[in-house]
Protein backbone atom coordinates (compact mmCIF):
# COMPACT_ATOMS: atom_id res chain seq x y z
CA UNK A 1 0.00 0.00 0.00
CA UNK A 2 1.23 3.75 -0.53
CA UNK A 3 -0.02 7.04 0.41
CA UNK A 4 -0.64 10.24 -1.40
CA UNK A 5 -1.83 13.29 -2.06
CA UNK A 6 -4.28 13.41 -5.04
CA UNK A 7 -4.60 16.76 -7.05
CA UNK A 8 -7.90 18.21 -7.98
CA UNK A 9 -10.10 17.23 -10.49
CA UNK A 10 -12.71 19.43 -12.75
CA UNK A 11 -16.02 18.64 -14.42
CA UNK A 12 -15.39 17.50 -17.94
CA UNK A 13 -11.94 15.87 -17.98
CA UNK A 14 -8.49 15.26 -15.55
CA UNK A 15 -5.56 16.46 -17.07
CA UNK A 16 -2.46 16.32 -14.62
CA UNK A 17 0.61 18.08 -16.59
CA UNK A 18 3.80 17.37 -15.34
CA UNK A 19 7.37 17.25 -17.17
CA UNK A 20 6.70 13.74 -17.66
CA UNK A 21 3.35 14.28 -20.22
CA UNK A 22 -0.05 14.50 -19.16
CA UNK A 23 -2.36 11.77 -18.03
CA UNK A 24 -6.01 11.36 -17.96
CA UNK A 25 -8.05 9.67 -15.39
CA UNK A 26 -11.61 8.44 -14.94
CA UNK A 27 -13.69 6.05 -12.48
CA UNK A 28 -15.90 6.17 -8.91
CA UNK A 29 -14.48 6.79 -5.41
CA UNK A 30 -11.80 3.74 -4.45
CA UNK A 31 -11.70 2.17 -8.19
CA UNK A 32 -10.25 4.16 -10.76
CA UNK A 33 -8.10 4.05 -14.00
CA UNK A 34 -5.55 6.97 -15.03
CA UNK A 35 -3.96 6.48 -18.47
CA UNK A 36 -0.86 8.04 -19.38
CA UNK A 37 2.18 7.89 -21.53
CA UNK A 38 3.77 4.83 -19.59
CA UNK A 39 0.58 3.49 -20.07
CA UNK A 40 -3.36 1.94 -18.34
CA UNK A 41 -2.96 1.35 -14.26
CA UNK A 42 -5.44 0.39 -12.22
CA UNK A 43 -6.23 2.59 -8.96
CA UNK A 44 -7.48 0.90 -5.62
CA UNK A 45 -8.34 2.27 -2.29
CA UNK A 46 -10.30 3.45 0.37
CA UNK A 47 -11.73 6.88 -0.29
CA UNK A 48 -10.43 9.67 2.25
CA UNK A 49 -7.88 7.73 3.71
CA UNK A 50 -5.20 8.39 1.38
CA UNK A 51 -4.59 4.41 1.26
CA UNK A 52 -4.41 3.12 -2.06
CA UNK A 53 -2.73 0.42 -4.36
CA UNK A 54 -1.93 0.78 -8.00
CA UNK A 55 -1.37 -2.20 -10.72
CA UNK A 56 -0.67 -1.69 -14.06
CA UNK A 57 -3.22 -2.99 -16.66
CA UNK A 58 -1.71 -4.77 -19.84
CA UNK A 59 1.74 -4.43 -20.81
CA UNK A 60 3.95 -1.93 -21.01
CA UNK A 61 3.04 0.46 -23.24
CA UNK A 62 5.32 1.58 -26.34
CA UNK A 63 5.41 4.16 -28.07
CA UNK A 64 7.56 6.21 -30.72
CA UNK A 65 8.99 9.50 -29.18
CA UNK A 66 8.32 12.72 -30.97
CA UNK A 67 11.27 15.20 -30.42
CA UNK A 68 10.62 18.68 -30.90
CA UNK A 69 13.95 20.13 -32.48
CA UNK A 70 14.97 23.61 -31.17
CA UNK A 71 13.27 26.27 -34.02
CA UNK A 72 15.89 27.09 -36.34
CA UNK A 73 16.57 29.92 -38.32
CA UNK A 74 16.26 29.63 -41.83
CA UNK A 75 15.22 31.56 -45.04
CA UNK A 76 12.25 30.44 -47.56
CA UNK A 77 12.98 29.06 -50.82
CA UNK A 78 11.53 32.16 -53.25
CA UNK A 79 11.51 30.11 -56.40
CA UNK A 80 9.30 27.44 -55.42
CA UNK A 81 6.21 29.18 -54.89
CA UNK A 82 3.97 27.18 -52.17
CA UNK A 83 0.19 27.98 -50.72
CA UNK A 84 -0.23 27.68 -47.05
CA UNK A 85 -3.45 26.17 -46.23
CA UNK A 86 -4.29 23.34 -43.46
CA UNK A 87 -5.55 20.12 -44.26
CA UNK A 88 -9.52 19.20 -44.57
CA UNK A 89 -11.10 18.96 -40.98
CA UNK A 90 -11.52 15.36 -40.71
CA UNK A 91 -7.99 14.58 -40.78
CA UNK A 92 -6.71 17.23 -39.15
CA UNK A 93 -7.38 16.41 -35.13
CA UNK A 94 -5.08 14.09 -32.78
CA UNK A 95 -6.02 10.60 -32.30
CA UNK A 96 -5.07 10.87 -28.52
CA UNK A 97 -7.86 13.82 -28.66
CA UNK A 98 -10.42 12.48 -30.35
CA UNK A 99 -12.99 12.26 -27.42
CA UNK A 100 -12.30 15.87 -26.19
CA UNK A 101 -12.93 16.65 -29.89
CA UNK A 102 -16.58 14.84 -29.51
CA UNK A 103 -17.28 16.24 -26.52
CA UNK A 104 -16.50 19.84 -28.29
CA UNK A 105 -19.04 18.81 -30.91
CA UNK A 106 -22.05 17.87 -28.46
CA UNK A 107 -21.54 21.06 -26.73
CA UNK A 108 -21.48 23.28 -29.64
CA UNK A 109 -24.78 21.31 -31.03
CA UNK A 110 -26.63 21.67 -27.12
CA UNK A 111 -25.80 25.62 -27.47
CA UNK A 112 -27.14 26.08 -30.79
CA UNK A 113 -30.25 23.89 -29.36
CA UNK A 114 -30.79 26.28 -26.28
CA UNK A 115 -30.35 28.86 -29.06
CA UNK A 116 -33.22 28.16 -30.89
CA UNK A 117 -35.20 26.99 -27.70
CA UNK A 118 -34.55 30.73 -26.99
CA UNK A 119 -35.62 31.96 -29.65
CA UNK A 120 -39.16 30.12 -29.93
CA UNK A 121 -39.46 31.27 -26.28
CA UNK A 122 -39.17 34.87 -26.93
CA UNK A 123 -41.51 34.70 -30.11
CA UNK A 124 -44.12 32.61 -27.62
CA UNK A 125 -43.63 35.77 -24.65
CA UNK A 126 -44.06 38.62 -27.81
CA UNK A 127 -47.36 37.06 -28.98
CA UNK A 128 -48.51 36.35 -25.39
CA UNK A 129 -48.11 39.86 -25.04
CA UNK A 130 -50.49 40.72 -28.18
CA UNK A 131 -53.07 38.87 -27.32
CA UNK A 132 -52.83 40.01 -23.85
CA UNK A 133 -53.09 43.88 -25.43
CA UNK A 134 -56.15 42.56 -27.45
CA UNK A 135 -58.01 40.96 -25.17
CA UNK A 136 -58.29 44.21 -23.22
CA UNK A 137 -59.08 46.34 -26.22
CA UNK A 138 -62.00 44.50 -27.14
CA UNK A 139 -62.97 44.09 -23.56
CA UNK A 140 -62.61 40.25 -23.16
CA UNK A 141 -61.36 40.63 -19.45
CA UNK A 142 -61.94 37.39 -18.34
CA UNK A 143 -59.11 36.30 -20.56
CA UNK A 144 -56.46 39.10 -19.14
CA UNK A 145 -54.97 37.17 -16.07
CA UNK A 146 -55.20 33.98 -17.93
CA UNK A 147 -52.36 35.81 -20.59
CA UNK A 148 -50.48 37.35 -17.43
CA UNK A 149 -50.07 34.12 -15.77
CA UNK A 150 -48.75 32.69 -19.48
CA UNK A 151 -46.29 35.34 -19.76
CA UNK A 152 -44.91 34.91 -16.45
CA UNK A 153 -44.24 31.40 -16.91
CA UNK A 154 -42.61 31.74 -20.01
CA UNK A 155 -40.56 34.18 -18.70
CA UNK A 156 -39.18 31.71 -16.25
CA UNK A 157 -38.62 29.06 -18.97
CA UNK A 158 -36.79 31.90 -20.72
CA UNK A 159 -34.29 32.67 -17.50
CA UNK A 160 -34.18 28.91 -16.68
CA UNK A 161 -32.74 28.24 -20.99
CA UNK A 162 -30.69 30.92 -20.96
CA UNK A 163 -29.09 29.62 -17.59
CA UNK A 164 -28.39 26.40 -19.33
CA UNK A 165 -27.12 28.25 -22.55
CA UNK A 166 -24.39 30.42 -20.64
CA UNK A 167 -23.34 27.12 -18.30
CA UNK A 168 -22.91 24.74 -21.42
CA UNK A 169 -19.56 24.60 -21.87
CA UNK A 170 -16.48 22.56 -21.54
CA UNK A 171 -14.51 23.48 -18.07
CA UNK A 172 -10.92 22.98 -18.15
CA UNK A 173 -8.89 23.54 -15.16
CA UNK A 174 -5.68 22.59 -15.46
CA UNK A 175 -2.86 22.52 -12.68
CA UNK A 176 0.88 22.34 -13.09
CA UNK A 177 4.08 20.99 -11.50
CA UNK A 178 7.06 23.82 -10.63
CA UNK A 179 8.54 22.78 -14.04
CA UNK A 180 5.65 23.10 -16.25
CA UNK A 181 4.62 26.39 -14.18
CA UNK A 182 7.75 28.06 -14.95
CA UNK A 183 7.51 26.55 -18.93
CA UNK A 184 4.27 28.03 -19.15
CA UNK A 185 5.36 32.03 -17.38
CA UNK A 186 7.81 31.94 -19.91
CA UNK A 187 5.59 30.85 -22.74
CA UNK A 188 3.17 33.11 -22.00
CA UNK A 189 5.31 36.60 -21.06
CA UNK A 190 6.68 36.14 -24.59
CA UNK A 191 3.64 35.89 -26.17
CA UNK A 192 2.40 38.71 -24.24
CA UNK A 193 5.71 40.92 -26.01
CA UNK A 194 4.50 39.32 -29.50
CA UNK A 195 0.82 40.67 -28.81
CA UNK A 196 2.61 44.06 -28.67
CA UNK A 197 4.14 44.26 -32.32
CA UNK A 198 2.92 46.88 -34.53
CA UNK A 199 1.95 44.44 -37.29
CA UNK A 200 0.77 40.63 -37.88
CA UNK A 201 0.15 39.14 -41.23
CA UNK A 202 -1.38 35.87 -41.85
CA UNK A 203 0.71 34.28 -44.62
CA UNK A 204 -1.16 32.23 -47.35
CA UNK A 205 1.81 31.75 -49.64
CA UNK A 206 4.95 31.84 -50.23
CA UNK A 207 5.85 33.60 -53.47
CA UNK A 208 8.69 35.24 -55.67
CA UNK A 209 5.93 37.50 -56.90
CA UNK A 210 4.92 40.69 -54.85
CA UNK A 211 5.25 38.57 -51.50
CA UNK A 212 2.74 41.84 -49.89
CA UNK A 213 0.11 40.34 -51.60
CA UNK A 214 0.17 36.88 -50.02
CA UNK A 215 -0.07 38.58 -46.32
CA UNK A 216 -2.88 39.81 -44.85
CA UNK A 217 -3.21 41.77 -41.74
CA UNK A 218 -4.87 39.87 -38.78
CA UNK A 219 -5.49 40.24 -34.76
CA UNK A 220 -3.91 38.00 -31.89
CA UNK A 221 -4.64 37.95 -28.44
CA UNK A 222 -5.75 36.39 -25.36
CA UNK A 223 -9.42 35.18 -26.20
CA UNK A 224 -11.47 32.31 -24.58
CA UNK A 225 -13.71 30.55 -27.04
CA UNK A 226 -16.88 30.82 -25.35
CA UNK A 227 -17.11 26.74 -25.58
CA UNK A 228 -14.41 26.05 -23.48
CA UNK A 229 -13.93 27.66 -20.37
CA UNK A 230 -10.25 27.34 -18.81
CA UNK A 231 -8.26 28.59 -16.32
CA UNK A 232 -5.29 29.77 -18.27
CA UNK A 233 -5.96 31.97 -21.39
CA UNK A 234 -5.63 30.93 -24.83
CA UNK A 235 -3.46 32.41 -27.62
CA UNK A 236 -5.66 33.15 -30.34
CA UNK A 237 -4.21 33.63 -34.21
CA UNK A 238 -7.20 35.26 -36.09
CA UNK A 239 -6.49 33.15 -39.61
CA UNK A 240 -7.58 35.28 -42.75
CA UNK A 241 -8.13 31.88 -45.25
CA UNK A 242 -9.08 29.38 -42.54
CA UNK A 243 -10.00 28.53 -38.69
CA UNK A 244 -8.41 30.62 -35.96
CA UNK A 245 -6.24 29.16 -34.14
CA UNK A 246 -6.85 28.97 -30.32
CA UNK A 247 -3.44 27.79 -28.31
CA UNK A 248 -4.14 26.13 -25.02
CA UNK A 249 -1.50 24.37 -22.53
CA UNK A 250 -1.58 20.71 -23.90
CA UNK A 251 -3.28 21.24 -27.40
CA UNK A 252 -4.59 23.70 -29.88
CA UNK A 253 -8.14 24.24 -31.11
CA UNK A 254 -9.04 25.28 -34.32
CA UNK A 255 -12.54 26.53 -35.14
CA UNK A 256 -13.58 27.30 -38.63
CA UNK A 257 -16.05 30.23 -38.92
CA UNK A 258 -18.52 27.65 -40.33
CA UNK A 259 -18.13 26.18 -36.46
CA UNK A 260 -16.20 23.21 -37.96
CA UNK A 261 -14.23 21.85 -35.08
CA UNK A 262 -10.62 20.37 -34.91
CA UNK A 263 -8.19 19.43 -31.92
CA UNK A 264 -4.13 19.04 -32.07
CA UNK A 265 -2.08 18.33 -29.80
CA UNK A 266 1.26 19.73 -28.87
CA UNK A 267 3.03 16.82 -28.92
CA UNK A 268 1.91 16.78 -32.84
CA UNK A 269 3.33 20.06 -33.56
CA UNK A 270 6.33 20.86 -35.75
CA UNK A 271 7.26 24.87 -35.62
CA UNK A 272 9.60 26.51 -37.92
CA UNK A 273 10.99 30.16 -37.09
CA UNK A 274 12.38 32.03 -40.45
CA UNK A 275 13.90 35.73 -40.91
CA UNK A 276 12.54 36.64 -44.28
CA UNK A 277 14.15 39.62 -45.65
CA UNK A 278 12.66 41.88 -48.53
CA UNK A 279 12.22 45.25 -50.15
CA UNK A 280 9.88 47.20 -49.41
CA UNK A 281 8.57 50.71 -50.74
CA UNK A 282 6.11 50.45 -47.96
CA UNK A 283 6.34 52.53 -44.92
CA UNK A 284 8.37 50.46 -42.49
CA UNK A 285 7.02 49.58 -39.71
CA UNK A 286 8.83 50.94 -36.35
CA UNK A 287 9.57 48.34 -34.56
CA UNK A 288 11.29 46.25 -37.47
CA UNK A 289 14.74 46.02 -39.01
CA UNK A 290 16.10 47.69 -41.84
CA UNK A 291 19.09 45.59 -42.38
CA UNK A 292 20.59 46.92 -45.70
CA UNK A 293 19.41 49.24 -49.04
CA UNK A 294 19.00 48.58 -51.88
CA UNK A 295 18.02 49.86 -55.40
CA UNK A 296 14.42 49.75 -57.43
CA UNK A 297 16.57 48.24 -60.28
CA UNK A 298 20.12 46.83 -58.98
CA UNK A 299 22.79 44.91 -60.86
CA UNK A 300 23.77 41.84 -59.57
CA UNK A 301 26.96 42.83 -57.87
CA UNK A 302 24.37 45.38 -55.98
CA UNK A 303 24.84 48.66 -57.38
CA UNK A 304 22.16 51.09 -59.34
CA UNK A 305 21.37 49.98 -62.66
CA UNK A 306 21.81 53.42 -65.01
CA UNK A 307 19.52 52.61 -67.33
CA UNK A 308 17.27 53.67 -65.21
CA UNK A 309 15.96 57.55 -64.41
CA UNK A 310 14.02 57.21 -61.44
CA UNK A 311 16.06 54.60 -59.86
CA UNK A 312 15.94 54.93 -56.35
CA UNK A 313 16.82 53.56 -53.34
CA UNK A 314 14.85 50.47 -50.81
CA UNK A 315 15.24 49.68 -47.18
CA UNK A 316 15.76 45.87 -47.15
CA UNK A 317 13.32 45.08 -44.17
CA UNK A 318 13.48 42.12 -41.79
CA UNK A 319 10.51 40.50 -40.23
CA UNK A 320 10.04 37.41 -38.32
CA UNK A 321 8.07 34.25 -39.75
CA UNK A 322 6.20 31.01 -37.66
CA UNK A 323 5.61 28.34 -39.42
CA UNK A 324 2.96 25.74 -37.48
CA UNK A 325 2.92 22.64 -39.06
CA UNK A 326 1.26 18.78 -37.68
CA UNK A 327 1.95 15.39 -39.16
CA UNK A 328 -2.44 15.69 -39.01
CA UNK A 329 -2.49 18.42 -41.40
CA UNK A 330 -1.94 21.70 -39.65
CA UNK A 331 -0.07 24.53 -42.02
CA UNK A 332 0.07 27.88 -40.67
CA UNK A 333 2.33 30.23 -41.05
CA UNK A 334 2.05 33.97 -39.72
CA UNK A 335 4.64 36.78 -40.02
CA UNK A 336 5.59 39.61 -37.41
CA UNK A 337 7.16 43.32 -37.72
CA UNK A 338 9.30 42.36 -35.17
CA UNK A 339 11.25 39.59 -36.05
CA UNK A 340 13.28 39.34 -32.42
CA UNK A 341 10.00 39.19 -30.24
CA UNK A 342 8.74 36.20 -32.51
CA UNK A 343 11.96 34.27 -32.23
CA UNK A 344 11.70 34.38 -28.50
CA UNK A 345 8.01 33.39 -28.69
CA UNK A 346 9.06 30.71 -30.89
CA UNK A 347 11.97 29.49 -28.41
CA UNK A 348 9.53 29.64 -25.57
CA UNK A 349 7.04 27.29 -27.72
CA UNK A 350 9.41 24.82 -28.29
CA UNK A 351 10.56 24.58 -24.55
CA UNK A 352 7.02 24.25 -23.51
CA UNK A 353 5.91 21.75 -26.15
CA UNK A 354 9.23 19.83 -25.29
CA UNK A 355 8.08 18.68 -21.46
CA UNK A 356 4.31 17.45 -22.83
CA UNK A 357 5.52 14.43 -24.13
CA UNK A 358 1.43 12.97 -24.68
CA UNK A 359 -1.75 13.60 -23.73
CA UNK A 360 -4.04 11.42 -22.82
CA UNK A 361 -7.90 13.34 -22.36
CA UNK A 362 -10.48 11.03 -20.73
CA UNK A 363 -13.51 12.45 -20.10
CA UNK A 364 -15.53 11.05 -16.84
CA UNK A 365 -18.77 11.84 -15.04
CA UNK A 366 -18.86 15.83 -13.83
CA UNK A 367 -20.79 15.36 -10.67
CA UNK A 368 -17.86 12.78 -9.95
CA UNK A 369 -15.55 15.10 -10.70
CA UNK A 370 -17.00 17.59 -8.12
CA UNK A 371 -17.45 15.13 -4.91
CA UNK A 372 -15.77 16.31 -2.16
CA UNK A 373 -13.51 13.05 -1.74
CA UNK A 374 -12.05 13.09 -5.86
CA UNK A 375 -11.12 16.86 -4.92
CA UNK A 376 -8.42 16.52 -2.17
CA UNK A 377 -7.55 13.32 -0.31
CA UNK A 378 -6.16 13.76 3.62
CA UNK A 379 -2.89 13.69 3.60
């Protein structure tokens, strides 16, 4: 037998993050199962005790590590044109997420349920309230407290819907070890510098040919989809050509504006920094680089080309690219003014996508998850 101390739980899922990966775990008081990357163990015990026994279930588990490479620095190939475009949305989620991605799905459909529920509700209190006006214009009083009474009652069907409507949602509250904490300050502080750039393209190709016109200008920022509800902020990339891009600790979400759904996780995710260098007869932006100048029409060795009159000179401008690819699919890529505060955001992604090795998401009964004794155990 062993003791412990067991974290807290949340409706919806257990996710435990720890250097080590994240594990998911599911079951009743004294009997429970937690799956994780060293794989299915079986959890025995006596429930507020802190007495408990643990077996694993099957053999060891397997499985292929996925490094994440340090984000290099490295420059585009300008001849071979390429669109940037993610995959169809049926390919494009984890496997290891597929029943958080479900359990995204129903939610989304009971909201847009409540919705209309809503809706016939408030068309039901509006012609209530007609008949109610016309029933005392042509004197049928008998008829008046009958429609008051109606109204009333749908008004509290109306409060009780909308209740339901605001508290359908996905809850995520996720704890993490010193290591991961510090992982995740970092992550997020440089993030917080990237929000501050003066511009942010979205970059839906890659092209020899007037590369301005394959960028176009998008918002970023700390924004909770109003599905899931979570204790640490997400990341959001507004994407100008497909679904944003919402970056949670473990996995990020990606919801089309036709509320098509898909889930990736980090340990899927491949990202790419690049310092793309151009000119540009635009105005420069302040906070980027001018690293050189060059000419409207240059020879090859650099210099003005005289055959040109109104030759004239170009500040060669540097900004800073992330590429965010999956083996699933993913294919993002967006570009910043300032190329320095995007490397460190792209350092700090790697570092943090480094210590969650897999995730495992199990999801398990919510009034379960709130009891008392799957909270806290004594110590």
């Amino acid at each position: 037998m062993k003791f412990r101390r067991r974290i807290k739980v949340f409706p919806g899922f257990s996710l435990n993050l720890s250097g080590s990966g994240i594990s998911g775990t599911f079951g009743i008081p004294g009997a429970s199962i937690n799956v994780g990357s060293k794989g299915a163990f079986l959890n025995t015990g006596i429930p507020g005790t802190g007495l408990y026994d643990r077996q694993r279930i099957g053999g060891a588990r397997t499985e292929r590590r996925r490094d994440h490479p340090l984000p290099v620095e490295k420059t585009f190939d300008w001849d071979t044109p390429e669109h940037i475009q993610s995959a169809a949305f049926d390919d494009l989620s984890s496997s290891n997420m597929a029943e958080m991605l479900r359990l995204l799905r129903e939610v989304y459909q009971d909201r847009v349920d409540l919705s209309a529920e809503i809706s016939r509700l408030e068309r039901r209190i509006r012609g209530a309230r007609r008949l109610r006006v016309m029933a005392c214009l042509f004197l049928v009083g008998f008829v008046v407290p009958w429609f008051r009474t109606r109204i009333y009652e749908l008004r509290e069907d109306l409060e009780e819907t909308r209740k339901q409507w605001e508290s359908e949602r996905i809850n995520l509250n996720l704890e993490f070890d010193e290591l991961m904490s510090a992982l995740y300050g970092d992550f997020r502080s440089t993030f917080e510098d990237l929000m501050g750039v003066e511009h942010c393209w979205d970059v839906t190709a890659i092209s020899t040919i007037s590369p301005h016109s394959h960028r176009i200008p998008v918002q970023m920022g700390m924004h909770e989809f109003r599905i899931i509800k979570c204790n640490y902020p997400a990341f959001h990339f507004e994407n100008a050509n497909g679904a944003d891009l919402y970056v949670y600790p473990g996995f990020i979400a990606l919801i089309s504006r036709s509320k098509e759904f898909a889930i990736v996780s980090l340990s899927d995710i491949k990202l790419e920094f690049t310092r793309e260098r151009f000119a540009d007869n635009r105005p420069v932006p302040s906070d980027a680089k001018v690293v050189e100048m060059t000419w409207l029409h240059a020879r090859k060795d650099g210099s003005p080309d005289r055959r040109y009159r109104n030759n004239y000179q170009l500040p060669v401008v540097e900004f800073g690219c992330i590429r965010i690819t999956s083996s699933t699919g993913l294919n993002e890529a967006y570009s910043f003014s300032n190329s320095d505060k995007a490397w460190a955001f792209a350092q700090a992604f790697h570092k943090f996508a480094a210590s969650v090795k897999s995730i495992s998401c199990i999801k398990e009964n919510a009034d379960q998850a709130m009891a008392p004794e799957n909270k806290e155990s004594a110590p």
